[in-house]
Protein backbone atom coordinates (compact mmCIF):
# COMPACT_ATOMS: atom_id res chain seq x y z
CA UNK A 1 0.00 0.00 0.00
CA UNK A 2 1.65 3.65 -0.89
CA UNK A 3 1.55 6.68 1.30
CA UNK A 4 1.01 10.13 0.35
CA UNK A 5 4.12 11.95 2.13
CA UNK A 6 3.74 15.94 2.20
CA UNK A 7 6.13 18.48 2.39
CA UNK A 8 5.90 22.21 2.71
CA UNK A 9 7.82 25.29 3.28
CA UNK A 10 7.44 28.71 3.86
CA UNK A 11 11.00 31.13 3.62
CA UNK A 12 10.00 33.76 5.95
CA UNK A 13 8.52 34.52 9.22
CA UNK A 14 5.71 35.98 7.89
CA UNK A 15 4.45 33.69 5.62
CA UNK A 16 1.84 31.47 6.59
CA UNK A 17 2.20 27.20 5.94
CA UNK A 18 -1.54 27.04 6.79
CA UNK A 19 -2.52 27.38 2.97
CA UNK A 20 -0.28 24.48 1.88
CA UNK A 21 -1.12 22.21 4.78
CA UNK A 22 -4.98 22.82 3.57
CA UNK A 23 -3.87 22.29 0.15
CA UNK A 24 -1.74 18.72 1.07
CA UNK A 25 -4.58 17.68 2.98
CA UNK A 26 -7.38 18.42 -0.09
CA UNK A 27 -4.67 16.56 -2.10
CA UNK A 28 -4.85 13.19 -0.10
CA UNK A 29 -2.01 13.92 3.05
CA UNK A 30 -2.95 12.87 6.31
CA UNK A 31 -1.40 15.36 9.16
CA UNK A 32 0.62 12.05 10.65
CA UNK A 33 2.65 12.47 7.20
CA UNK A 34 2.83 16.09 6.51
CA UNK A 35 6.47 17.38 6.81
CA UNK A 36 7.68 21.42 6.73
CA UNK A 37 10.01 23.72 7.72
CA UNK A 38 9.42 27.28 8.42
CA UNK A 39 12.12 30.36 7.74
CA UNK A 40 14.24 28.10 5.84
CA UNK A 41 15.39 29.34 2.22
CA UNK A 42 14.87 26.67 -0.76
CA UNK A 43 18.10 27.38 -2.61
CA UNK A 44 19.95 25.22 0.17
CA UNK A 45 18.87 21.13 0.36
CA UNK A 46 20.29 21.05 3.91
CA UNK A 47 16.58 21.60 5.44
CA UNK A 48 15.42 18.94 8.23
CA UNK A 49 11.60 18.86 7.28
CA UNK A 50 13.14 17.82 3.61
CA UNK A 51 15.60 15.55 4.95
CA UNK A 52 12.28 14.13 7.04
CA UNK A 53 10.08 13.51 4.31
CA UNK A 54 12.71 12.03 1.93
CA UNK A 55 13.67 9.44 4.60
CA UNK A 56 10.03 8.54 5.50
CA UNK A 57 9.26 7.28 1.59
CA UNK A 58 9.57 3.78 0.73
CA UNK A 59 8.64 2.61 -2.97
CA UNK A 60 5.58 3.04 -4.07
CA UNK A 61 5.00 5.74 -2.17
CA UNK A 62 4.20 9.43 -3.15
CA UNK A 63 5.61 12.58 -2.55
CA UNK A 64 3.38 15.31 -2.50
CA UNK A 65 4.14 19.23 -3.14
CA UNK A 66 1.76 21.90 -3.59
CA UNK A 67 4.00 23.97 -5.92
CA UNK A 68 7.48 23.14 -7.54
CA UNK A 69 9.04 25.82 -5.80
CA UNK A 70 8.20 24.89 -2.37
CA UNK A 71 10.54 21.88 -2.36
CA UNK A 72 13.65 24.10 -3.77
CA UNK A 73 14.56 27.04 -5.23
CA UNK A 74 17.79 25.72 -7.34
CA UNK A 75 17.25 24.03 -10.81
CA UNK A 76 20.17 21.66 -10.07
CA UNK A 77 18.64 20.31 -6.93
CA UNK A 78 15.71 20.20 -7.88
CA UNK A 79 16.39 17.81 -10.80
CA UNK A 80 18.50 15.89 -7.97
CA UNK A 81 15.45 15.08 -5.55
CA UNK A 82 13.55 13.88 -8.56
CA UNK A 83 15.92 11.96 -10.07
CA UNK A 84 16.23 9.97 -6.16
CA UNK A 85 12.95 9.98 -6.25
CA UNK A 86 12.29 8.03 -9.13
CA UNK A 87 15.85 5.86 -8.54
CA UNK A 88 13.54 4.45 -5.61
CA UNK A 89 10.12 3.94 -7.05
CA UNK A 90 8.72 7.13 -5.68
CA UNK A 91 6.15 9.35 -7.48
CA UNK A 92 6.43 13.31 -7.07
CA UNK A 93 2.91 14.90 -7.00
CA UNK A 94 3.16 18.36 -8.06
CA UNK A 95 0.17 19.42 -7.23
CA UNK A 96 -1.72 17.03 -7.55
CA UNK A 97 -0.29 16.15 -10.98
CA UNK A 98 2.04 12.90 -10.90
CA UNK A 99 5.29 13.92 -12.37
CA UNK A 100 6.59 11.38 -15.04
CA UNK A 101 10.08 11.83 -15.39
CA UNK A 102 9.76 9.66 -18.59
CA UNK A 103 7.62 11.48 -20.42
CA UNK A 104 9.30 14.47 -22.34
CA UNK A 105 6.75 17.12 -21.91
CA UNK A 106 6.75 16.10 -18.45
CA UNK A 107 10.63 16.73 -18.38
CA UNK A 108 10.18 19.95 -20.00
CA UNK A 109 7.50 21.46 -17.75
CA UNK A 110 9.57 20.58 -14.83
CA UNK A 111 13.03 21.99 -16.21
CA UNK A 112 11.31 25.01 -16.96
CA UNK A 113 9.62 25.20 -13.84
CA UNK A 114 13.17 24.84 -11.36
CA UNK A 115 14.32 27.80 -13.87
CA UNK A 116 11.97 29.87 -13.00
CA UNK A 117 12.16 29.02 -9.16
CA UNK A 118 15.62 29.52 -9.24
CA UNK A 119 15.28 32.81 -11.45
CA UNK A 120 13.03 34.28 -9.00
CA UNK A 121 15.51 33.17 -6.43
CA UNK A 122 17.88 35.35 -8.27
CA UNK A 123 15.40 38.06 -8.59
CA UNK A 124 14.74 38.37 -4.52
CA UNK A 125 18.07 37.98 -4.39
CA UNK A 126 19.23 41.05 -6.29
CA UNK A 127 16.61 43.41 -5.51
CA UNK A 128 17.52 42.67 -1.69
CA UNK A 129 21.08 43.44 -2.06
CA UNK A 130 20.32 46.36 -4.34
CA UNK A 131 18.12 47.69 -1.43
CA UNK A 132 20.80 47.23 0.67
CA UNK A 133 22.72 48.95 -1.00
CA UNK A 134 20.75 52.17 -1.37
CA UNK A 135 21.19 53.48 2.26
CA UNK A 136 24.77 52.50 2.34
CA UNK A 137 25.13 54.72 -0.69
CA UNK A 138 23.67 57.65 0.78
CA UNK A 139 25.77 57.36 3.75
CA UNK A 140 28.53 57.47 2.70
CA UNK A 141 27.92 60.56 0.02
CA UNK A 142 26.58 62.38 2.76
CA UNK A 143 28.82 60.86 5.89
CA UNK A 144 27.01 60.01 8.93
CA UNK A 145 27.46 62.72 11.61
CA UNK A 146 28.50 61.61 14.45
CA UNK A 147 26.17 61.78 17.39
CA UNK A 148 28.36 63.67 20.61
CA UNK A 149 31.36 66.39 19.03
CA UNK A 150 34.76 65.95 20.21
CA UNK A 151 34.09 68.07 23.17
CA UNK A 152 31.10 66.76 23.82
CA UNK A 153 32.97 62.87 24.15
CA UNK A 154 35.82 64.54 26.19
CA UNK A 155 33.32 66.19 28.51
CA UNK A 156 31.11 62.69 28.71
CA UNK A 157 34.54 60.89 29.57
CA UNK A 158 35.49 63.32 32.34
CA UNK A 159 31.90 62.75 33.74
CA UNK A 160 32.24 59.11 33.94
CA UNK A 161 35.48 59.40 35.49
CA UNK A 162 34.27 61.14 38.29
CA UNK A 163 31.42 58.76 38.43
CA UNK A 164 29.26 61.51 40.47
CA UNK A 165 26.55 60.56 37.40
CA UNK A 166 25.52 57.62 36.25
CA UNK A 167 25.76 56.81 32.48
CA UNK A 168 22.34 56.51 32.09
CA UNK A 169 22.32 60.00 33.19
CA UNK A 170 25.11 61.34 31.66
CA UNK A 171 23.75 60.16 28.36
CA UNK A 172 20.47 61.74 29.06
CA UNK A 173 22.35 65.11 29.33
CA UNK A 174 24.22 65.11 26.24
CA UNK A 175 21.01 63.38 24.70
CA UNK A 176 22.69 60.01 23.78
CA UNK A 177 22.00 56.50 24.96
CA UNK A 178 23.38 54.80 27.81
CA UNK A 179 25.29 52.46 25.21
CA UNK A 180 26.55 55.20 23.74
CA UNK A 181 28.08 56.55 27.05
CA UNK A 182 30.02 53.21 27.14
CA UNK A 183 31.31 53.41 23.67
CA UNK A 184 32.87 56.50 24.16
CA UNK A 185 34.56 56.11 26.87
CA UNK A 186 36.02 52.66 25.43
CA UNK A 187 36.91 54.09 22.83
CA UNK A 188 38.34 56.45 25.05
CA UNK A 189 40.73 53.98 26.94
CA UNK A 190 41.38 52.05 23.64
């Protein structure tokens, strides 16, 4: 008798695995054999809900996605899990659409499809770093000012010296946090 193994994922925080467990579970999963990880990128295999589901197959059984890119984000892998899959007799349910990795339009939908995961991959990717990259920009064009003058760190090192105030205080005088107190005078001794 074959089992209907699920896995999902969710990359973020944010992002909810309540649609895809609703999904696996129209699609034939019992919750006994529903495996996911949560915050976990697909471009890396190294995931332990994965890892989880893979080991819990046995021939015959299925594996059961709701969307190609929830079970990677890298072309290469992704051709790697199904080629294991079907090494050992198992059938990958994209879905709910049995994947026949003999069948050449089969083949071509799902090459196409761990493209495109992996392009959007790429995409995040890019946009994230060029984000990133925007406020270090303008830093450094304008050059962060620092927050206490010269003076004003000599003056909040002398005060902590005579330890009369406490830096709490002292950095509510010069309108700086307590933190910030420390820093200067470490950087002070350093």
């Amino acid at each position: 008798m074959s089992t209907k193994i699920g896995y999902a994922r969710v990359s973020t925080d944010e992002q909810d695995l309540e649609a895809q467990r609703e999904q696996l579970a129209r699609l034939g999963v019992e919750p006994e054999y529903l495996y996911f990880d949560e915050g976990l990128s697909g471009k890396s295999r190294q995931r332990p809900g994965l890892e989880g589901a893979l080991k819990a197959l046995r021939p015959h059984d299925m594996f059961v996605v709701t969307k190609l890119d929830r079970l990677g984000r890298s072309a290469r892998d992704l051709g790697d899990i199904a080629q294991e899959l079907q090494s050992r007799g198992i059938t990958l349910s994209l879905g709910g659409k049995p994947y026949d990795p003999t069948d050449p339009m089969d083949k071509l939908f799902f090459g196409m499809l761990g493209l495109f995961a992996e392009f959007e991959r790429d995409l995040i990717s890019a946009r994230t770093k060029e984000a990133l990259a925007v406020p270090e920009r303008r830093a450094k064009m304008t050059g962060r000012q620092p927050k206490l003058s010269a003076a004003q760190k000599r003056q909040v090192v002398r005060l902590h010296a005579e330890g009369e105030h406490s830096p709490a205080e002292i950095g509510a005088m010069f309108g700086v946090s307590r933190q910030t107190v420390y820093r200067v005078v470490a950087d002070a001794a350093g």
